[in-house]
PDB file of N, CA and C in Angstrom:
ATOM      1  N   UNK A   1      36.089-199.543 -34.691  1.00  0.00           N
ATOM      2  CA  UNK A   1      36.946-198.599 -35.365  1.00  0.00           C
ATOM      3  C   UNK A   1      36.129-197.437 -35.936  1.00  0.00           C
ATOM      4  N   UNK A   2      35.378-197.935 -36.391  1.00  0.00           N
ATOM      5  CA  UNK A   2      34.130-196.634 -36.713  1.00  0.00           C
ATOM      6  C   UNK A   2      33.666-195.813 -35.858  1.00  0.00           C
ATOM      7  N   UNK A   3      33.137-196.245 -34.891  1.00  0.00           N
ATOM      8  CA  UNK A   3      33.242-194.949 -33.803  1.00  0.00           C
ATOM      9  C   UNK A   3      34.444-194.244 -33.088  1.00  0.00           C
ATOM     10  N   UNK A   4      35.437-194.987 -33.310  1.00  0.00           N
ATOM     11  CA  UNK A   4      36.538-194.098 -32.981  1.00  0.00           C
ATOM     12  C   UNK A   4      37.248-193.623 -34.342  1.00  0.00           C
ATOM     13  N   UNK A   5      37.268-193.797 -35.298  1.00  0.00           N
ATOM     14  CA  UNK A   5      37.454-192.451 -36.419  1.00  0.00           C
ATOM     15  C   UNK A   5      36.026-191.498 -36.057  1.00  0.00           C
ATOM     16  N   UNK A   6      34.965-191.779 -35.821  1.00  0.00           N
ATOM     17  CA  UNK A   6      34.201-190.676 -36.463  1.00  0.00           C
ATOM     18  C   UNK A   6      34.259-189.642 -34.787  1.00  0.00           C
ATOM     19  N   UNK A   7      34.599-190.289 -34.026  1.00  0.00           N
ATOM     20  CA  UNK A   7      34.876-189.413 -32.733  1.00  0.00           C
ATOM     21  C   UNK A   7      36.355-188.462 -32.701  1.00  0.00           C
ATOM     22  N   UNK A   8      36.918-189.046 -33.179  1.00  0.00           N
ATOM     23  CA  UNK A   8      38.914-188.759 -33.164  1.00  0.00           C
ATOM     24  C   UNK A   8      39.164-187.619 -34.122  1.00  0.00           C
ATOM     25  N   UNK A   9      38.142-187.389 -35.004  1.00  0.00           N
ATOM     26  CA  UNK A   9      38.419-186.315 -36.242  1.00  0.00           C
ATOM     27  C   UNK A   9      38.339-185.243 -35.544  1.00  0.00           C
ATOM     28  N   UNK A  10      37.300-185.039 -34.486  1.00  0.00           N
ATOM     29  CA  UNK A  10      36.383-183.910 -34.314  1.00  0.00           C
ATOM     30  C   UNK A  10      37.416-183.777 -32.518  1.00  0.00           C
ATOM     31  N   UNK A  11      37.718-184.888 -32.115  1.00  0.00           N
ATOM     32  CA  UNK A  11      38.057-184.591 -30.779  1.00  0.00           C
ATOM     33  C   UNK A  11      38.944-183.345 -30.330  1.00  0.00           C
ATOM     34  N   UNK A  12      39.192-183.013 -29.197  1.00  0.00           N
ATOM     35  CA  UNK A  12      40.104-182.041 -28.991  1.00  0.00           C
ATOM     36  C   UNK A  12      41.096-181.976 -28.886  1.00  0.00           C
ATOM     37  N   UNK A  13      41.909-183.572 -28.565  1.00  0.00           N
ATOM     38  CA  UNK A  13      42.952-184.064 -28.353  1.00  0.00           C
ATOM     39  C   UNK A  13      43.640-184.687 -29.998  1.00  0.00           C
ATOM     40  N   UNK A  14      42.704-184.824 -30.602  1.00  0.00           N
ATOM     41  CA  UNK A  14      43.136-185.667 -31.482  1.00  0.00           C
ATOM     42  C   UNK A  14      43.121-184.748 -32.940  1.00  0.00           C
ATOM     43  N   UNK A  15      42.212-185.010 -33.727  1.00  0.00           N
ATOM     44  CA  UNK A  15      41.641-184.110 -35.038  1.00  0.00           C
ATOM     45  C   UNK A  15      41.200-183.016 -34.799  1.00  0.00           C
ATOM     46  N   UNK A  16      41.018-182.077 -34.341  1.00  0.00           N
ATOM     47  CA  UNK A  16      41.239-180.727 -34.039  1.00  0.00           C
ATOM     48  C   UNK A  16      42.045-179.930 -34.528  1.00  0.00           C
ATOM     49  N   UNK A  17      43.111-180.193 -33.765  1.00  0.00           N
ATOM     50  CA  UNK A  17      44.405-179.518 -33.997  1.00  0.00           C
ATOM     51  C   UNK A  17      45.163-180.004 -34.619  1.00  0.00           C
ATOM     52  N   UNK A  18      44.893-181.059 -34.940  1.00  0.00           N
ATOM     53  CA  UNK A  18      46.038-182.232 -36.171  1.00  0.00           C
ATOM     54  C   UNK A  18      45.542-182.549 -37.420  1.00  0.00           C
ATOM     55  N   UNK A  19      45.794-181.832 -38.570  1.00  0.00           N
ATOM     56  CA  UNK A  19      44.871-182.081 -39.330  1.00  0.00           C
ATOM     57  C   UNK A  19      45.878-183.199 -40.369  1.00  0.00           C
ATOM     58  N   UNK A  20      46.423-184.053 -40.240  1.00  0.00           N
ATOM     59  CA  UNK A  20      47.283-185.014 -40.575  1.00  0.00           C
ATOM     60  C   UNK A  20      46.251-186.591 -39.910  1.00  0.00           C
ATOM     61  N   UNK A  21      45.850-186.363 -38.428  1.00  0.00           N
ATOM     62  CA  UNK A  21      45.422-187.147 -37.797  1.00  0.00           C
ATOM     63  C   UNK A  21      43.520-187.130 -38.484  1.00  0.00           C
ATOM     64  N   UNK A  22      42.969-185.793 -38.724  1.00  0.00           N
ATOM     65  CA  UNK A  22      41.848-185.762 -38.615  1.00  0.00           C
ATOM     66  C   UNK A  22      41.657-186.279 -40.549  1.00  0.00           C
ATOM     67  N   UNK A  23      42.543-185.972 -40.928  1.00  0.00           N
ATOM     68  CA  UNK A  23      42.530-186.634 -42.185  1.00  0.00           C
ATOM     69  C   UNK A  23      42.285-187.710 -42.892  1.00  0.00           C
ATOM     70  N   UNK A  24      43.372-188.748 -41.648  1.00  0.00           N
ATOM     71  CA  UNK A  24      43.192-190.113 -41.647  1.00  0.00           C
ATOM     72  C   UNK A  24      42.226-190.781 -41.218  1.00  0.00           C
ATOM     73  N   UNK A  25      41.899-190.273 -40.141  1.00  0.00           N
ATOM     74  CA  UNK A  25      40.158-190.579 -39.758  1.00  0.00           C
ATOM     75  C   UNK A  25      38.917-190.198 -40.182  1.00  0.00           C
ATOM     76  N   UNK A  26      39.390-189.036 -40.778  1.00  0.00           N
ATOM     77  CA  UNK A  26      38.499-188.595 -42.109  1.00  0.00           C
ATOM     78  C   UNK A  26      38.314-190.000 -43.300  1.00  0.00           C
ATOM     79  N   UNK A  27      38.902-190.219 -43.414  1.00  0.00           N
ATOM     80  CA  UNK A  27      39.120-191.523 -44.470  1.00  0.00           C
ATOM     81  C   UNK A  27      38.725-192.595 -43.991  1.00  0.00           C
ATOM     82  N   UNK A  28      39.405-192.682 -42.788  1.00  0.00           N
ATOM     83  CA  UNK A  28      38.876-194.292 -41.901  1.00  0.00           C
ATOM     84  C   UNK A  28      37.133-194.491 -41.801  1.00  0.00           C
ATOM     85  N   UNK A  29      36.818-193.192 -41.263  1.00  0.00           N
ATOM     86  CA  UNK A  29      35.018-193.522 -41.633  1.00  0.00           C
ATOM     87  C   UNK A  29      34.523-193.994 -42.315  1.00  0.00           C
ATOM     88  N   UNK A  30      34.730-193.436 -44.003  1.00  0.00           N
ATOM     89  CA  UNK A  30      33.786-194.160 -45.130  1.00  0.00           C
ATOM     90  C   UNK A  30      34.095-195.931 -45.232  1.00  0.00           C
ATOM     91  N   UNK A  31      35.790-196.251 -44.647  1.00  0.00           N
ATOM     92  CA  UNK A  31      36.138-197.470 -44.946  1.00  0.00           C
ATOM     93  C   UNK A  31      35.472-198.281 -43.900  1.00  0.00           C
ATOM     94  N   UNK A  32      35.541-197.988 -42.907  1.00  0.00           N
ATOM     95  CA  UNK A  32      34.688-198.620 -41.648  1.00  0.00           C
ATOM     96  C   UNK A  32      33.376-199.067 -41.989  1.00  0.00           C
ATOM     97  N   UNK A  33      32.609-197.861 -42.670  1.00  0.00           N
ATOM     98  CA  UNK A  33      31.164-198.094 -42.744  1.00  0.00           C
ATOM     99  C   UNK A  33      31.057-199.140 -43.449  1.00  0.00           C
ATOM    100  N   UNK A  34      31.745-199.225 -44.878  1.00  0.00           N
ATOM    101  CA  UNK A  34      31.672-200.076 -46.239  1.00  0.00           C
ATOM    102  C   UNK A  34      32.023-201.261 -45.285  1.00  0.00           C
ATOM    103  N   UNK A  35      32.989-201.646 -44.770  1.00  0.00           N
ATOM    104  CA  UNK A  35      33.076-202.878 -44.010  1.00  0.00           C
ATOM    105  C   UNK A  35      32.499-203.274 -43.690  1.00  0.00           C
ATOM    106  N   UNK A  36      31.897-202.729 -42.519  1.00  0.00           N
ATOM    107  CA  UNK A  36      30.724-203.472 -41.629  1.00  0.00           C
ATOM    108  C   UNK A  36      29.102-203.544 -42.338  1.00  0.00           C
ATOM    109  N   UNK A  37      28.797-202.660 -43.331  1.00  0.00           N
ATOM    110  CA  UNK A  37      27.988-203.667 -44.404  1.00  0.00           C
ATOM    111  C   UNK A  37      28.600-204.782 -45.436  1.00  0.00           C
ATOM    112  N   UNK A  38      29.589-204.960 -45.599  1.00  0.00           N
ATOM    113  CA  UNK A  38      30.256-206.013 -45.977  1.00  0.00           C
ATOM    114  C   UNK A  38      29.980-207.076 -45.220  1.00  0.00           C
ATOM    115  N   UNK A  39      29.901-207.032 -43.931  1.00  0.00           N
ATOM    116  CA  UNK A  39      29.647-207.439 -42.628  1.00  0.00           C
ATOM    117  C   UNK A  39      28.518-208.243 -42.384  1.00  0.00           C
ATOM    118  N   UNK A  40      27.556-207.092 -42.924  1.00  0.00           N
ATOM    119  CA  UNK A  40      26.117-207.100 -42.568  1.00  0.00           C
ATOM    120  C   UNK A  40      25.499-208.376 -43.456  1.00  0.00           C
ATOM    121  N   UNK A  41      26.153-208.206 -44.514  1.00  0.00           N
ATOM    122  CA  UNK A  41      25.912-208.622 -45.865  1.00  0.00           C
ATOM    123  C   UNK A  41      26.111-210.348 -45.956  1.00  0.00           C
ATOM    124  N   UNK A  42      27.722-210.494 -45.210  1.00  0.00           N
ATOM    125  CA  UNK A  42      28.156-211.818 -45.013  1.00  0.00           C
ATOM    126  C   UNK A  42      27.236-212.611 -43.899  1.00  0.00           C
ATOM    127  N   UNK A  43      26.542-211.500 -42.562  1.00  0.00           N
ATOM    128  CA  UNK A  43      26.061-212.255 -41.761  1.00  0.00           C
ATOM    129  C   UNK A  43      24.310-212.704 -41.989  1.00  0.00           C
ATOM    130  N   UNK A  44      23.898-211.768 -42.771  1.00  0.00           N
ATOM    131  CA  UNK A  44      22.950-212.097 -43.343  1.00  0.00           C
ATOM    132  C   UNK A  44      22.486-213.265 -44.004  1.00  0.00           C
ATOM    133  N   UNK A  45      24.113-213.369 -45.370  1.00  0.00           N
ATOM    134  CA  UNK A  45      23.559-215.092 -45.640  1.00  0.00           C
ATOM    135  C   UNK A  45      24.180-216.280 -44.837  1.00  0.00           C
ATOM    136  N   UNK A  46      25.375-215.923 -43.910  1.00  0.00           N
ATOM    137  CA  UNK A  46      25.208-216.815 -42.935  1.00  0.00           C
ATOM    138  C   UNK A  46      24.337-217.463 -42.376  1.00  0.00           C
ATOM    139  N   UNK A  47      23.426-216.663 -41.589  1.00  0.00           N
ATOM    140  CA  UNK A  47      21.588-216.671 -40.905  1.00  0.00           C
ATOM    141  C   UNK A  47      21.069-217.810 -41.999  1.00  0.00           C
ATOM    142  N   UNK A  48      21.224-217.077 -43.223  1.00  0.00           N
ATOM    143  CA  UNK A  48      20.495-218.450 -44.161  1.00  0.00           C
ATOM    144  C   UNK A  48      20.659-218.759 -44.143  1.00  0.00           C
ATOM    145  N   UNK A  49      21.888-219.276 -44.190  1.00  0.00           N
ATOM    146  CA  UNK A  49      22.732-221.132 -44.795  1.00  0.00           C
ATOM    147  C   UNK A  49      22.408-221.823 -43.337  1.00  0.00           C
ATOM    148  N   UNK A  50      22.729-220.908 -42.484  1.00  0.00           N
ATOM    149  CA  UNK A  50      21.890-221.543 -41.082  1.00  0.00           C
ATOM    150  C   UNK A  50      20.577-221.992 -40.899  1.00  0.00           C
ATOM    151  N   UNK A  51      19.831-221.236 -41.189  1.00  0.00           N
ATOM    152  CA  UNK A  51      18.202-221.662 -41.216  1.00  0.00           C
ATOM    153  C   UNK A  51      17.808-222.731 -42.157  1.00  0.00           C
ATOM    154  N   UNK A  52      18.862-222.636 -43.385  1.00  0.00           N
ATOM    155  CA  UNK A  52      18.462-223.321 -44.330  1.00  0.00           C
ATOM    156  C   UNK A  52      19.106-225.210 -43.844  1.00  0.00           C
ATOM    157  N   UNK A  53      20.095-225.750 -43.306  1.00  0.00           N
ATOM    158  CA  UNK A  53      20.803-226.134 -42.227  1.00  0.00           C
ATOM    159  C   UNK A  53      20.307-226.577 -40.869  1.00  0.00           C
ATOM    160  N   UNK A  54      19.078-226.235 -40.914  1.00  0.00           N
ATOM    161  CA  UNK A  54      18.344-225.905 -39.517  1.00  0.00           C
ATOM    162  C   UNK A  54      19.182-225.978 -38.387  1.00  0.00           C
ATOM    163  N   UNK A  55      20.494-225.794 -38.356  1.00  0.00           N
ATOM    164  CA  UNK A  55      21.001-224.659 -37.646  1.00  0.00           C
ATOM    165  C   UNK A  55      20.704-223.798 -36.692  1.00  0.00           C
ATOM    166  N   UNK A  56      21.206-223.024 -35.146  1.00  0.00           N
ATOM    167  CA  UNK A  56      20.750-221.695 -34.736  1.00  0.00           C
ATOM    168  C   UNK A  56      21.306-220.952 -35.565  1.00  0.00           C
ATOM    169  N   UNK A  57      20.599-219.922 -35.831  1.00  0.00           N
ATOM    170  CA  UNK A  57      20.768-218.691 -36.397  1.00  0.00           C
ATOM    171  C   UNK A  57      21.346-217.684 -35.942  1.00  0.00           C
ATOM    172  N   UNK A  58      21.514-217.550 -34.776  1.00  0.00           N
ATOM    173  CA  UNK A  58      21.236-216.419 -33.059  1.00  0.00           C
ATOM    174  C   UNK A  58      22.524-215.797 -33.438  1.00  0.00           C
ATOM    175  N   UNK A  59      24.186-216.404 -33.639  1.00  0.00           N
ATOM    176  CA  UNK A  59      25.007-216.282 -33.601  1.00  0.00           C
ATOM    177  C   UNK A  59      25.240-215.327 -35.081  1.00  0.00           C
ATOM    178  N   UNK A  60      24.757-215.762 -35.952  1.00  0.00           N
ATOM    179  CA  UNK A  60      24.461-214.455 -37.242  1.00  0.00           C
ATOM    180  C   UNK A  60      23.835-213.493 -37.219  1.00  0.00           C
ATOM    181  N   UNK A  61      22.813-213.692 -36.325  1.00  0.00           N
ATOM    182  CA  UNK A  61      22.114-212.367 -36.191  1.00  0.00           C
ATOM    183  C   UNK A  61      22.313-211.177 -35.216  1.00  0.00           C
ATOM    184  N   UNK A  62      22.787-211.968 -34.313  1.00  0.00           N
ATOM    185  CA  UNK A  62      24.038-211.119 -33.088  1.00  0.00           C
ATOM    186  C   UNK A  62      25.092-210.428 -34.473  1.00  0.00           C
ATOM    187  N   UNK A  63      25.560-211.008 -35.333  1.00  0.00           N
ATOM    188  CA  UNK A  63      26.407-210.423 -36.012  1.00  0.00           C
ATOM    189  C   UNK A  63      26.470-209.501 -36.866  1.00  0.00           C
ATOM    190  N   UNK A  64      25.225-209.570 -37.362  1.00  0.00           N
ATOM    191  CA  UNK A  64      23.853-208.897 -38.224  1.00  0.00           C
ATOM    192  C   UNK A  64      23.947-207.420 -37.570  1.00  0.00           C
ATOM    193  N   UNK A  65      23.249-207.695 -36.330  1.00  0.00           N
ATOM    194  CA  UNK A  65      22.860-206.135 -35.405  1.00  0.00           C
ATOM    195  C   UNK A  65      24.337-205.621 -35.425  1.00  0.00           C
ATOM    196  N   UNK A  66      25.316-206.207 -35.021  1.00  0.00           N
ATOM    197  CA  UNK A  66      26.444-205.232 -34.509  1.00  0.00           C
ATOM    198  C   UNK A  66      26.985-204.681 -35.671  1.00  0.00           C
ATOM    199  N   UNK A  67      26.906-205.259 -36.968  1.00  0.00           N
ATOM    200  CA  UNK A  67      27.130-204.953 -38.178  1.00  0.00           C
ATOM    201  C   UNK A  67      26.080-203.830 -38.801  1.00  0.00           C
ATOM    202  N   UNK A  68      25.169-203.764 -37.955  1.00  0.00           N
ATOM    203  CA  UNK A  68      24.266-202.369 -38.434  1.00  0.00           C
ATOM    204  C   UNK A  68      24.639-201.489 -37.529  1.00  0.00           C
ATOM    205  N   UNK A  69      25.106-201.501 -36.735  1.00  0.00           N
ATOM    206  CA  UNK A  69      25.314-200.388 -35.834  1.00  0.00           C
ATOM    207  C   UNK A  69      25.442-199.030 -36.337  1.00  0.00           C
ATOM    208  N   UNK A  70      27.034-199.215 -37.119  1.00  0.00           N
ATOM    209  CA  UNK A  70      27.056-198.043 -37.620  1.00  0.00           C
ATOM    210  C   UNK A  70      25.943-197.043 -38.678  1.00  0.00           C
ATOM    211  N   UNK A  71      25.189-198.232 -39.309  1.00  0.00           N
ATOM    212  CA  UNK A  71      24.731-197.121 -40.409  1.00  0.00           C
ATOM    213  C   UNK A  71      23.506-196.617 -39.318  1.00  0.00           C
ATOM    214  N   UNK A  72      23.097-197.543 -38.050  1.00  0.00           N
ATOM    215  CA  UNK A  72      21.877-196.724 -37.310  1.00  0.00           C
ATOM    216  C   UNK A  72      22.531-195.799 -36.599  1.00  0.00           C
ATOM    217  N   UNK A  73      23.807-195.353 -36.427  1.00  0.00           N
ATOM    218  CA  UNK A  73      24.339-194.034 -36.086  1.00  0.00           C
ATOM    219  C   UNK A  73      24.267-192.885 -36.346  1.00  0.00           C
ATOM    220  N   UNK A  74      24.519-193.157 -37.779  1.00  0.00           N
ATOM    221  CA  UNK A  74      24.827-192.575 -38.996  1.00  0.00           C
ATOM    222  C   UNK A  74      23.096-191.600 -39.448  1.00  0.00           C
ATOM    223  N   UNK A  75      22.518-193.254 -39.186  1.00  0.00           N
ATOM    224  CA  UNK A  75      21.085-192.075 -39.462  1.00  0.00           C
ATOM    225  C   UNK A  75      20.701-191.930 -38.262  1.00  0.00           C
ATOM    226  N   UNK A  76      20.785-192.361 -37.207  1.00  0.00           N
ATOM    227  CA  UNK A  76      20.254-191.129 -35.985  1.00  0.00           C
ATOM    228  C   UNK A  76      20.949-189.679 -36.338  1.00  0.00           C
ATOM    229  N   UNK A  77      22.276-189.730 -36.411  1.00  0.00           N
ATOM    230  CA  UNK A  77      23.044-188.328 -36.719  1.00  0.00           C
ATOM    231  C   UNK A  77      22.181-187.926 -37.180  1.00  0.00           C
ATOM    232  N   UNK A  78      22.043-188.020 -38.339  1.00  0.00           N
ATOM    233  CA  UNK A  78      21.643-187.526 -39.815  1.00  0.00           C
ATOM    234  C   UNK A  78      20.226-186.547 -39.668  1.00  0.00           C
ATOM    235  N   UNK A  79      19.314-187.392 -38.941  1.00  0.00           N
ATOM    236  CA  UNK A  79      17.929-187.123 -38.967  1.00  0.00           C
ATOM    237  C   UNK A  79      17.801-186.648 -37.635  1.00  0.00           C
ATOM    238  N   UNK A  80      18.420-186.483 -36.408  1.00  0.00           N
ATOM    239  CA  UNK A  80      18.813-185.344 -35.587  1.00  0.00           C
ATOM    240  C   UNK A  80      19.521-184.559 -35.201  1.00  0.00           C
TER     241      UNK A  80
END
């Protein structure tokens, strides 16, 4: 959902010319991001309670990365 608000604001079809649409996805971004470190956050101590469990871990940390995605977007943007 995060990459499609932060694509949909700006698109040509979509948030462009609709500023009702680019609004809402204007908004949907910051909530997306906060989520998926919410995300990041939950899969993180998952991993532990796993390791700690001796447990695989693999399946939290798969969850981990996809849950960072966005903010490594965010700073590729940012810093190019």
């Amino acid at each position: 959902m995060f990459f499609l608000s932060f694509w949909g604001r700006n698109a040509e079809g979509l948030g462009r010319h609709d500023m009702g649409i680019a609004l809402a996805l204007s908004f949907a971004v910051p909530i997306t991001f906060y989520a998926s470190l919410v995300c990041a956050a939950l899969a993180l101590v998952g991993a532990g309670v796993a390791w700690k469990r001796r447990r695989p871990p693999a399946p939290w940390l798969a969850a981990l990365m996809v849950s960072l995605l966005p903010a490594l977007f965010l700073l590729v943007v940012d810093v190019l």
